[in-house]
C-alpha atoms as a PDB file:
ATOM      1  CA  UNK A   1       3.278 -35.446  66.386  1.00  0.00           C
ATOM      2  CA  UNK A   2       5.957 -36.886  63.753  1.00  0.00           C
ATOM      3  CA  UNK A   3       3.175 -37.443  61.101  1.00  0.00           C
ATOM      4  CA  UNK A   4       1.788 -33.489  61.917  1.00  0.00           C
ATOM      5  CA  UNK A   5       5.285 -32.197  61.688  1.00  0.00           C
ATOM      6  CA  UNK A   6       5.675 -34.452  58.128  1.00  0.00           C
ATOM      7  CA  UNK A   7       2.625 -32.915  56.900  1.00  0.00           C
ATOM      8  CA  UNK A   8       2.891 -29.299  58.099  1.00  0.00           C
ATOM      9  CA  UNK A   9       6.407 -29.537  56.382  1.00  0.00           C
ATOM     10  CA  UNK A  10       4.707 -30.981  53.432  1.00  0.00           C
ATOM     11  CA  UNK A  11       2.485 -28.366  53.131  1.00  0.00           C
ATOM     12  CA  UNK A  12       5.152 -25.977  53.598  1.00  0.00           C
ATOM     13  CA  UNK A  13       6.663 -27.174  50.367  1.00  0.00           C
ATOM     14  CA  UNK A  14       3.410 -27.383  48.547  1.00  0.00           C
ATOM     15  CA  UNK A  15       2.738 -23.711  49.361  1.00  0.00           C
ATOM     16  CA  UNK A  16       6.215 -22.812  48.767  1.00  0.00           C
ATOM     17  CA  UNK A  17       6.255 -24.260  44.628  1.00  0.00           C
ATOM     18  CA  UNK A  18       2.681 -22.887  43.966  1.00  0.00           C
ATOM     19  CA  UNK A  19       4.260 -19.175  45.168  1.00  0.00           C
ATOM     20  CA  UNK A  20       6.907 -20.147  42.997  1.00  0.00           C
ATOM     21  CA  UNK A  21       5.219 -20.863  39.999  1.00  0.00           C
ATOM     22  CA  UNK A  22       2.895 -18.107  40.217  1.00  0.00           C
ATOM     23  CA  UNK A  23       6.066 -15.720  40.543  1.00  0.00           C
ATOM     24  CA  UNK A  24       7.226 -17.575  37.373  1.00  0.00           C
ATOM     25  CA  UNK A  25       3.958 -16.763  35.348  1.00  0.00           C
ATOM     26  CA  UNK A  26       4.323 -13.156  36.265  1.00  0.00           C
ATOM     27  CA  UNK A  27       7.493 -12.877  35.104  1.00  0.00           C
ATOM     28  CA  UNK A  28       6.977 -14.264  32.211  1.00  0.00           C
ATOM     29  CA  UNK A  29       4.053 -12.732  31.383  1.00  0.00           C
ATOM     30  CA  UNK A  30       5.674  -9.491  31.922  1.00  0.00           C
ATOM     31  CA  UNK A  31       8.261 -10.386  30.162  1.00  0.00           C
ATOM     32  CA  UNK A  32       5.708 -11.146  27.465  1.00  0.00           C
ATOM     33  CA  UNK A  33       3.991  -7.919  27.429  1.00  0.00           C
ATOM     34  CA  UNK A  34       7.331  -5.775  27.208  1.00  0.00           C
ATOM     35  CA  UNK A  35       8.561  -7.652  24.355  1.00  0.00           C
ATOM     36  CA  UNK A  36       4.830  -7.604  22.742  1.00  0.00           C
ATOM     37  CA  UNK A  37       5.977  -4.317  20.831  1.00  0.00           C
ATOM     38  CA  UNK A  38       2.912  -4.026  18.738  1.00  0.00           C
ATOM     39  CA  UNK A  39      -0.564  -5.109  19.097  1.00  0.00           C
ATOM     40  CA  UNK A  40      -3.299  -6.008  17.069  1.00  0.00           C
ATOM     41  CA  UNK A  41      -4.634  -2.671  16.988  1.00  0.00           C
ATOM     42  CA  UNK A  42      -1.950  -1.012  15.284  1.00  0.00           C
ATOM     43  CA  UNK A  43      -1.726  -3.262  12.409  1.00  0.00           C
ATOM     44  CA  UNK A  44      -5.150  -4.529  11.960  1.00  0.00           C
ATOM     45  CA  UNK A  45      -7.219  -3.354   8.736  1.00  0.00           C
ATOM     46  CA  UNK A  46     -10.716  -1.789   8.928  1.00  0.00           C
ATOM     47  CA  UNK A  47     -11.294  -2.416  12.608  1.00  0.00           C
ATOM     48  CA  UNK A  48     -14.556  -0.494  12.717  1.00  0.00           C
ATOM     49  CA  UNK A  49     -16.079  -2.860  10.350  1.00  0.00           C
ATOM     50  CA  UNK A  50     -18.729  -5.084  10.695  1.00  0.00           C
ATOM     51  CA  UNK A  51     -20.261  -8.360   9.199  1.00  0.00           C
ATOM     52  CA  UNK A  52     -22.702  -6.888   6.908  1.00  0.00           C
ATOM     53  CA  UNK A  53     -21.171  -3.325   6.648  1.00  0.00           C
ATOM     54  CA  UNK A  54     -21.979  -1.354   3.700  1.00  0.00           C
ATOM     55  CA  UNK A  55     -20.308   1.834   2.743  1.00  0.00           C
ATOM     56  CA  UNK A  56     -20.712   3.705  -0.721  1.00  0.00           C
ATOM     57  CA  UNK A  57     -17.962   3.638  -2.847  1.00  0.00           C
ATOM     58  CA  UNK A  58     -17.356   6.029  -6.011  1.00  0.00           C
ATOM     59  CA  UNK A  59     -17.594   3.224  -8.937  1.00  0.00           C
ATOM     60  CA  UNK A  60     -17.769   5.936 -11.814  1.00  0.00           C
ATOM     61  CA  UNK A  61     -13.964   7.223 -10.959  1.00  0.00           C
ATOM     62  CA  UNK A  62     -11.880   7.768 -14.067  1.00  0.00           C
ATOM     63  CA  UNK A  63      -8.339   9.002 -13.954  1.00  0.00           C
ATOM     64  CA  UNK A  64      -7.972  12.304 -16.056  1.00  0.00           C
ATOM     65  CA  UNK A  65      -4.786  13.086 -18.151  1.00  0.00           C
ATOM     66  CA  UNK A  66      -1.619  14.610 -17.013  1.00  0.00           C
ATOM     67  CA  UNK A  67       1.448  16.338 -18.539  1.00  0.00           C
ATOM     68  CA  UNK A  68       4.240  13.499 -18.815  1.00  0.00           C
ATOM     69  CA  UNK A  69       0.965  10.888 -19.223  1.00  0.00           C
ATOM     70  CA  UNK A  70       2.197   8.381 -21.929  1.00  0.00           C
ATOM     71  CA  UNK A  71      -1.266   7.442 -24.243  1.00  0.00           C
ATOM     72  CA  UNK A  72      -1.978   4.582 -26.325  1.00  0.00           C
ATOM     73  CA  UNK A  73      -4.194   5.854 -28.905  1.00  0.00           C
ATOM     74  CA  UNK A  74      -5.620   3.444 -31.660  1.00  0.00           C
ATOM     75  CA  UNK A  75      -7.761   4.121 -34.575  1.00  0.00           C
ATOM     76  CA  UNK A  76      -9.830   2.240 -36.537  1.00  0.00           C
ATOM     77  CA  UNK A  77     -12.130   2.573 -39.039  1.00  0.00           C
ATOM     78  CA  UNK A  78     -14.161   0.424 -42.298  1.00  0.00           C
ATOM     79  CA  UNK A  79     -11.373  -2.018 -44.036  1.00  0.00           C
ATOM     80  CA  UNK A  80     -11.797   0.775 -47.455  1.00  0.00           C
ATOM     81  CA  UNK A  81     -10.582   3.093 -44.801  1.00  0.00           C
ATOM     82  CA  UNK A  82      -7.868   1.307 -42.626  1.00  0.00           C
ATOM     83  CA  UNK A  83      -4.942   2.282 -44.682  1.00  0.00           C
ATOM     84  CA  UNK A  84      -6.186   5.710 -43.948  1.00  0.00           C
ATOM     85  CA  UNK A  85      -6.646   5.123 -40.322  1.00  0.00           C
ATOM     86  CA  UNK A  86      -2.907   3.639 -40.164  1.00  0.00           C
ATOM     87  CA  UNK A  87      -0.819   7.249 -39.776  1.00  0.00           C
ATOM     88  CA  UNK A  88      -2.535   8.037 -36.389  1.00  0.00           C
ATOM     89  CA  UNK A  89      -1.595   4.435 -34.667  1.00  0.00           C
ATOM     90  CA  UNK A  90       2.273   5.271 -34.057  1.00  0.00           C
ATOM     91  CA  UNK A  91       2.462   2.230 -32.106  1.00  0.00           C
ATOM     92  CA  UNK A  92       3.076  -0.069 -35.160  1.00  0.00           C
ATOM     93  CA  UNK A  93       5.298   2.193 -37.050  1.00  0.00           C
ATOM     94  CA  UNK A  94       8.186   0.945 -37.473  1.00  0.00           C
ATOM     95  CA  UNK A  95      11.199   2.405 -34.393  1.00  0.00           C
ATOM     96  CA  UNK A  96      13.259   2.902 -37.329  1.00  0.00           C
ATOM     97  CA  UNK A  97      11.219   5.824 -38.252  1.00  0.00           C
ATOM     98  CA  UNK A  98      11.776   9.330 -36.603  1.00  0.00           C
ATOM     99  CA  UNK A  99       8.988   9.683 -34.296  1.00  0.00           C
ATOM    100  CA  UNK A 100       9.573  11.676 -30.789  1.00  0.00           C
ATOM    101  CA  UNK A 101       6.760   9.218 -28.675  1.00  0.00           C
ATOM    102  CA  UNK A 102       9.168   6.522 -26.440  1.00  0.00           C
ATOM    103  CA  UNK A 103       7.617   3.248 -27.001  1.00  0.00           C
ATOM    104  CA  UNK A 104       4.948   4.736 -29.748  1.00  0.00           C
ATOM    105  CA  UNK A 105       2.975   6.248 -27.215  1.00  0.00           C
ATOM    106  CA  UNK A 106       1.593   9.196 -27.513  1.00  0.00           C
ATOM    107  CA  UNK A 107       3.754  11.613 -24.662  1.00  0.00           C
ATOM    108  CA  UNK A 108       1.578  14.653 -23.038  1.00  0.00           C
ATOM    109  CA  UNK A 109       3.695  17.603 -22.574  1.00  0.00           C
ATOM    110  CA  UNK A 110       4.816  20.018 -20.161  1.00  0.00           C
ATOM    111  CA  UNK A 111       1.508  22.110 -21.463  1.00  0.00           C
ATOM    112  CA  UNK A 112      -0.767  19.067 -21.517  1.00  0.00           C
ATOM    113  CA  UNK A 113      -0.505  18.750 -25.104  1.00  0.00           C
ATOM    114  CA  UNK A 114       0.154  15.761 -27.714  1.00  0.00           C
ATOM    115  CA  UNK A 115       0.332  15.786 -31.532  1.00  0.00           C
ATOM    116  CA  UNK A 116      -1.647  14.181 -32.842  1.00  0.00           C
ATOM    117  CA  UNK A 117      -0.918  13.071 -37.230  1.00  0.00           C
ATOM    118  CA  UNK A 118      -2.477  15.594 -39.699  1.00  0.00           C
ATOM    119  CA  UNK A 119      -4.903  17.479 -36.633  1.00  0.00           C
ATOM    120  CA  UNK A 120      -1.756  18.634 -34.824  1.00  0.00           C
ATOM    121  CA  UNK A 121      -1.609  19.955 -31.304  1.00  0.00           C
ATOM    122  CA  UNK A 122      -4.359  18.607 -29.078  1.00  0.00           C
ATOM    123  CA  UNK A 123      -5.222  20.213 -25.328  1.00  0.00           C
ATOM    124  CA  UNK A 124      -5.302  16.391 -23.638  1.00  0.00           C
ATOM    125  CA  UNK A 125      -4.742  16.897 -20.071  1.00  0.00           C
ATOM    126  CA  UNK A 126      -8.058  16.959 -17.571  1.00  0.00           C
ATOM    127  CA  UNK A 127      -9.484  14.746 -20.274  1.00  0.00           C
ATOM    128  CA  UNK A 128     -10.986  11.092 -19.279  1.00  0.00           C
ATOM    129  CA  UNK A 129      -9.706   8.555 -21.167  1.00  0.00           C
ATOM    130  CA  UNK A 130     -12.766   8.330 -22.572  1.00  0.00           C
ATOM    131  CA  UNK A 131     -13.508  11.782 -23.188  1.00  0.00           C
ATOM    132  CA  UNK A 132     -10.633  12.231 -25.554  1.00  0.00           C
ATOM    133  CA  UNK A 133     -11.872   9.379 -27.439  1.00  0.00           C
ATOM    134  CA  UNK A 134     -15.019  11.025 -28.219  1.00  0.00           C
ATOM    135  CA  UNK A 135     -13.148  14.272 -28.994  1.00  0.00           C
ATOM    136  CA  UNK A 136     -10.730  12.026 -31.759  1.00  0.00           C
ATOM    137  CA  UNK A 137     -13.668  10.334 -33.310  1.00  0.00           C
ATOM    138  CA  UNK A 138     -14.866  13.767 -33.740  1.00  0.00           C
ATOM    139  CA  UNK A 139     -12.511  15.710 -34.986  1.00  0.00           C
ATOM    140  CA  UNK A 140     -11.443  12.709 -37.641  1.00  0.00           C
ATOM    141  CA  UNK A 141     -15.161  12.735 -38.811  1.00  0.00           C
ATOM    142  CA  UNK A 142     -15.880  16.258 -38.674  1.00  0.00           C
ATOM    143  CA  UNK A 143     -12.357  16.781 -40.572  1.00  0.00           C
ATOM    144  CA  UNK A 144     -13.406  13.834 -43.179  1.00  0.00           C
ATOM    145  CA  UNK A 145     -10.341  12.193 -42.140  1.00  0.00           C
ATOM    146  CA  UNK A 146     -12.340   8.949 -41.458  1.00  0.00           C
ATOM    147  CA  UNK A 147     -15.979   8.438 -42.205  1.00  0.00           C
ATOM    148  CA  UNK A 148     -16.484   6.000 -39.320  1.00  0.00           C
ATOM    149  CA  UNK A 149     -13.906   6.167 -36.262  1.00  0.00           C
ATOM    150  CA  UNK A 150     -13.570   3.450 -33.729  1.00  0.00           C
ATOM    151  CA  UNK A 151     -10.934   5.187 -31.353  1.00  0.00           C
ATOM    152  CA  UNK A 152      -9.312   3.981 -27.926  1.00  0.00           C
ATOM    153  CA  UNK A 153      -7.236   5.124 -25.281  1.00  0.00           C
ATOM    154  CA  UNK A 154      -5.087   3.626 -22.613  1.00  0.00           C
ATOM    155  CA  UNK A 155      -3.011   4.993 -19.800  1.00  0.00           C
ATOM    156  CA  UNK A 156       0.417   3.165 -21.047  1.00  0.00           C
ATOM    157  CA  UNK A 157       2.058   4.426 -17.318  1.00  0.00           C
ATOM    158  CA  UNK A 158      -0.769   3.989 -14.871  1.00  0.00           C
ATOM    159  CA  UNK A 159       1.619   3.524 -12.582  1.00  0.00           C
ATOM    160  CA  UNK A 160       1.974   3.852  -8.095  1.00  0.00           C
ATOM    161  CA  UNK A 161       5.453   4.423  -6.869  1.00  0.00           C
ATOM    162  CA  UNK A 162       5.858   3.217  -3.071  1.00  0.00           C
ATOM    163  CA  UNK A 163       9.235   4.740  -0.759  1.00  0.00           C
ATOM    164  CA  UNK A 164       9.701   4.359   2.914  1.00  0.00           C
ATOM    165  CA  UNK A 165      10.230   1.466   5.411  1.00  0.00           C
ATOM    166  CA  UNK A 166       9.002  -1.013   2.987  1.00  0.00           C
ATOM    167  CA  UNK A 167      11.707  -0.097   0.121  1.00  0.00           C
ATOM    168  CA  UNK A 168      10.937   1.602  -3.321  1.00  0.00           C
ATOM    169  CA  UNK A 169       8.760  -0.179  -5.834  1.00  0.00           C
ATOM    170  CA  UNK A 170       6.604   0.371  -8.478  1.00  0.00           C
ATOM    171  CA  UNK A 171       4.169  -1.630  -9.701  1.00  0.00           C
ATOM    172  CA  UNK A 172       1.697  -0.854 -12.825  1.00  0.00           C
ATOM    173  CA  UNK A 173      -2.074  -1.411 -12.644  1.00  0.00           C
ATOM    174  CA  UNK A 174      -3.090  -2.446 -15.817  1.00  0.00           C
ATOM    175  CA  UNK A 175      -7.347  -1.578 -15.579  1.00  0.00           C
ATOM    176  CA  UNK A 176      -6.447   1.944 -14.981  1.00  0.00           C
ATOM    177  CA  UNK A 177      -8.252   1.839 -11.626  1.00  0.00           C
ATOM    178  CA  UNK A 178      -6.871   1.463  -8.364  1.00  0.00           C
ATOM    179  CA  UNK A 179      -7.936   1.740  -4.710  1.00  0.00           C
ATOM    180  CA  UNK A 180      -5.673   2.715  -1.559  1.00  0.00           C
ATOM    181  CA  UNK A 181      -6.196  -0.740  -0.357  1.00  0.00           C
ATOM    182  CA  UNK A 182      -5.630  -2.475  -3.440  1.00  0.00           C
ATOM    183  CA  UNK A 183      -2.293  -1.293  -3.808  1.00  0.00           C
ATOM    184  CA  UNK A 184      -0.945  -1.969  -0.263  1.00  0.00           C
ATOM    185  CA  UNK A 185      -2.008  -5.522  -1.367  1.00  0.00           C
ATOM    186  CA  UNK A 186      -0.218  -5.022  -4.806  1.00  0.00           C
ATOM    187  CA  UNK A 187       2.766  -4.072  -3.291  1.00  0.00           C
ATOM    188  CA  UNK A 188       2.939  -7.122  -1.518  1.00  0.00           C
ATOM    189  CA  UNK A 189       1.507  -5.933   2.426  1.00  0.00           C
ATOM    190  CA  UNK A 190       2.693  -3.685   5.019  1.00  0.00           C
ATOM    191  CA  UNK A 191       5.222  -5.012   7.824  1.00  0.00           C
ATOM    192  CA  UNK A 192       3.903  -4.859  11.616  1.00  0.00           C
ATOM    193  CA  UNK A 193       6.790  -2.518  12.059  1.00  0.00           C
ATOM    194  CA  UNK A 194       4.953   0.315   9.522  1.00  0.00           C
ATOM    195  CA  UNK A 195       2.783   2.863  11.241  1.00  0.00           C
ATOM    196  CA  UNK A 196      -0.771   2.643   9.857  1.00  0.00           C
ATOM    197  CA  UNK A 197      -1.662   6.159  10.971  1.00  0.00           C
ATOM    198  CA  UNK A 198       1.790   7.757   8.760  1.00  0.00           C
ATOM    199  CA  UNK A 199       0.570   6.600   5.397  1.00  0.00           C
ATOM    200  CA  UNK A 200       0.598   9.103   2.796  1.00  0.00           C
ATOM    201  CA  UNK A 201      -0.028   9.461  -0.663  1.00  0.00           C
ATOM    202  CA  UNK A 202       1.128  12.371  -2.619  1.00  0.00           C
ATOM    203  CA  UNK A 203      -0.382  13.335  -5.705  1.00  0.00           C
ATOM    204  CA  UNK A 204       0.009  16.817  -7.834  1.00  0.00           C
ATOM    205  CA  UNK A 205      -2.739  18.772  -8.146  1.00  0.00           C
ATOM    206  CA  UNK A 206      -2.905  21.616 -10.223  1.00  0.00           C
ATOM    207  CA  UNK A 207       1.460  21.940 -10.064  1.00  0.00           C
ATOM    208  CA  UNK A 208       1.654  21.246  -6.388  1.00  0.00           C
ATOM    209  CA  UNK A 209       2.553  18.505  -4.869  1.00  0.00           C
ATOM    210  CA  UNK A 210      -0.699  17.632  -2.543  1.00  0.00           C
ATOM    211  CA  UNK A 211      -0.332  14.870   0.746  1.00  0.00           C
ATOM    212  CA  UNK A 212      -2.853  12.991   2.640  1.00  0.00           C
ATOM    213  CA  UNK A 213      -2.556  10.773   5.472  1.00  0.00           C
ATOM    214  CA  UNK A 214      -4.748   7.670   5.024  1.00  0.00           C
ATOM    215  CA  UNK A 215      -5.245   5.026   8.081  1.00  0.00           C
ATOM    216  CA  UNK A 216      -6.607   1.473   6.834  1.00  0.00           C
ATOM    217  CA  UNK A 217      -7.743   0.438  10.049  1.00  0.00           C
ATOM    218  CA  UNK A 218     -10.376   2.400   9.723  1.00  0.00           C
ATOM    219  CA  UNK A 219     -13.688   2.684   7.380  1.00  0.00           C
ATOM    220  CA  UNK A 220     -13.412   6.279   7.019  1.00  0.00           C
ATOM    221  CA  UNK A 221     -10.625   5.470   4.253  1.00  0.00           C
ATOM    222  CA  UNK A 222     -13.465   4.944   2.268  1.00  0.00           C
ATOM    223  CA  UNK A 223     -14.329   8.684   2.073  1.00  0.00           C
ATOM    224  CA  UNK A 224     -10.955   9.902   1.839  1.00  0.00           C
ATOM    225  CA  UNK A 225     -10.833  11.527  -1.722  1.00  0.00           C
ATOM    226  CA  UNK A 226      -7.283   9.859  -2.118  1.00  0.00           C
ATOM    227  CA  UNK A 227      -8.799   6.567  -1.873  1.00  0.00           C
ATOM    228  CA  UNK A 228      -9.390   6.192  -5.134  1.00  0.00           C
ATOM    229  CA  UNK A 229      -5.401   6.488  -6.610  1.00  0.00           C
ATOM    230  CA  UNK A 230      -4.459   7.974  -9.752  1.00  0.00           C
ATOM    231  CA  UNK A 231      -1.708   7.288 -12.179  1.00  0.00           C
ATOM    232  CA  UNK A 232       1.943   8.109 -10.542  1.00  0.00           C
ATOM    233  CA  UNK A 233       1.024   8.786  -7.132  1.00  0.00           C
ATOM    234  CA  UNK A 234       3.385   7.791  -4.293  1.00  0.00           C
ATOM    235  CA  UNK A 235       2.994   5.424  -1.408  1.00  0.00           C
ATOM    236  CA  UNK A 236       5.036   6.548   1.458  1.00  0.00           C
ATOM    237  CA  UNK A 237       5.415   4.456   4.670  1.00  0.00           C
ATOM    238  CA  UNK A 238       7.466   4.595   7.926  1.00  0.00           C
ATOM    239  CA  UNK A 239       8.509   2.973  10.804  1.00  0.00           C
ATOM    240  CA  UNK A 240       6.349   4.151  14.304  1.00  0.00           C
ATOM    241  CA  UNK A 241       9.946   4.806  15.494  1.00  0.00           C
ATOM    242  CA  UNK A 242      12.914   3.694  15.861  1.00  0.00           C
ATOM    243  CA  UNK A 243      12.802   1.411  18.753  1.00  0.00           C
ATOM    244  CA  UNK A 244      10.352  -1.002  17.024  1.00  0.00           C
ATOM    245  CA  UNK A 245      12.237  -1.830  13.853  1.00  0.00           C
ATOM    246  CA  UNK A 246      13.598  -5.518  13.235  1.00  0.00           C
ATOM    247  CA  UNK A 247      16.968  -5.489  14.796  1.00  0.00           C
ATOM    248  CA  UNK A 248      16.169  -3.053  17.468  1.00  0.00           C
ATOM    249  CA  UNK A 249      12.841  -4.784  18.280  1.00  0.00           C
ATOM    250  CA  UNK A 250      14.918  -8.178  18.245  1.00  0.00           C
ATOM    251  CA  UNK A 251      17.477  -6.823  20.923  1.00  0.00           C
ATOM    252  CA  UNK A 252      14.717  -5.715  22.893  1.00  0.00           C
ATOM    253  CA  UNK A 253      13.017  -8.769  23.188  1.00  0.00           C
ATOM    254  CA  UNK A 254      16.280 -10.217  24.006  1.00  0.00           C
ATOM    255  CA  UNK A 255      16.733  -7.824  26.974  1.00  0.00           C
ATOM    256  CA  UNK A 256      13.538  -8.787  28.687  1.00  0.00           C
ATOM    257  CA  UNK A 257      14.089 -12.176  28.556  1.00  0.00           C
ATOM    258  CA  UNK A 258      17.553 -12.414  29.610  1.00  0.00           C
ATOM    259  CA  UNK A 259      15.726 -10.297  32.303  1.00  0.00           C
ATOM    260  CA  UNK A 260      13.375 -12.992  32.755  1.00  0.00           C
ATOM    261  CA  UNK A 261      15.958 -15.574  32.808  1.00  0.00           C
ATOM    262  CA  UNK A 262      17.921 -14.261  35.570  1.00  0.00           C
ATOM    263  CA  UNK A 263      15.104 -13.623  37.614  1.00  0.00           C
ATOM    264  CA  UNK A 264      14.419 -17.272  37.474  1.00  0.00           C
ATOM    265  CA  UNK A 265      17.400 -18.733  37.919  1.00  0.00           C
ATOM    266  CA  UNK A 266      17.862 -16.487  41.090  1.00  0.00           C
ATOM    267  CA  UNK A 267      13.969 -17.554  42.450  1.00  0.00           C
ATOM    268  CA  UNK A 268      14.539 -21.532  41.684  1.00  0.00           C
ATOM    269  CA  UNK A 269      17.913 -20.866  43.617  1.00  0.00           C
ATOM    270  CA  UNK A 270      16.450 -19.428  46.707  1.00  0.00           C
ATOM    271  CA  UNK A 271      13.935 -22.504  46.695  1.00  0.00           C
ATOM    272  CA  UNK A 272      16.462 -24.338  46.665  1.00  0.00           C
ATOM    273  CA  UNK A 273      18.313 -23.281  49.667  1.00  0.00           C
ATOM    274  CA  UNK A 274      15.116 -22.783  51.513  1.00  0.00           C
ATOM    275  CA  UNK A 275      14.478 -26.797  50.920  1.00  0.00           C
ATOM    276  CA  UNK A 276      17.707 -27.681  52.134  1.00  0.00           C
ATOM    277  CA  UNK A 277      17.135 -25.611  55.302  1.00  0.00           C
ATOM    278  CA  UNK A 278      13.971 -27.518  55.866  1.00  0.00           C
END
């Protein structure tokens, strides 16, 4: 009967700590998913995708000119013509000079205008780049300003401004061509505190200011006509609220597992008394 009784209490104990530690992974796996304040589907990119997806993309995208649009304009022509090619490139006259362009660009005004040496005011703005190349090289030829233009153009402030939870940069894309995704990277990544479903990029169109929600977990960002960025567009970002940022998200955690903690201490404590009573 002793060796019965030794076992039965035995077994008693044996049942008693596997209770226990299944109450103790409960707890902490509770505690685990309260403090777990966002998951892998919030922040992952392009969820819907996979191996093997294809989705068209528009590769022929150009950026078209815009009032305030800062141009690099170069022209060149046969070496018995270079000297007379030399007035148009204001980037290597001298800053001493009087010229009105910041940095010897060529500045698009309010009216979407520049002026341009000897042809005067051009209309610039919902031009391609390379659309108002073509319309230089004419207008020097057909002028007999140059028998044999070589022109180019470059965006000299191709630039995406980014404001919200992540802080305000700007960084400058220097192939004048820029995707949605290609700039979160650029900007150096999105925290797992920014909502993926509250980005927005503004852009004027036309004199108003125009906003768009994209969502990179998804492919449909792919379609979005904003995914394809244009110069001076802005990036912003928030937080999903206000309970999930750093220091708020850090107390939390700490909440649940002091929780945890407690709840514990007070289980290993009634084990304890229960062994001593047996």
């Amino acid at each position: 009967m002793l060796i019965f009784h030794s076992i039965n209490i035995g077994t008693k104990k044996y049942n008693t700590m596997k209770h226990t530690f299944k109450t103790l992974l409960i707890a902490l796996c509770t505690t685990l998913a309260f403090a777990s304040c966002v998951t892998p589907s919030q922040v992952n990119y392009l969820q819907d995708m996979r191996h093997g997806s294809q989705i068209e993309l528009e590769n022929k995208f150009q950026a078209v000119i815009c009032p305030y649009d800062e141009l690099d304009i170069y022209v060149f022509s046969s070496d018995d013509e270079q000297k007379l090619a030399s007035p148009f490139n204001i980037s290597t006259i001298s800053s001493g000079t009087q010229n009105p362009n910041r940095r010897g660009a060529y500045l698009v005004d309010v009216n979407g205008n520049i002026q341009f040496p000897i042809l005067g005011e051009i209309h610039v703005a919902g031009l391609t780049r390379l659309q108002l190349q073509d319309t230089l090289k004419y207008k020097l030829e057909s002028g007999n300003l140059l028998s044999s233009a070589v022109v180019m153009v470059r965006f000299a402030n191709f630039k995406i401004f980014f404001l919200g939870a992540e802080g305000g940069k700007c960084i400058t894309i220097s192939n004048e061509r820029c995707t949605f995704l290609e700039a979160l990277a650029l900007s150096g990544d999105l925290s797992i505190y920014t909502s993926r479903s509250k980005i927005a990029v503004m852009r004027e169109v036309d004199g108003k200011m125009v906003m768009r929600y994209l969502d990179p977990r998804s492919s449909s960002v792919f379609q979005d006509p904003f995914f394809m960025l244009q110069q001076n567009d802005i990036i912003l970002t928030q937080n999903y609220n206000t309970a999930t940022t750093r220091n708020e998200a850090r107390n939390f955690i700490g909440m649940w597992v002091s929780t945890a903690m407690s709840s514990i201490t007070l289980i290993l404590t009634v084990i304890n008394l229960l062994n001593k009573k047996n």
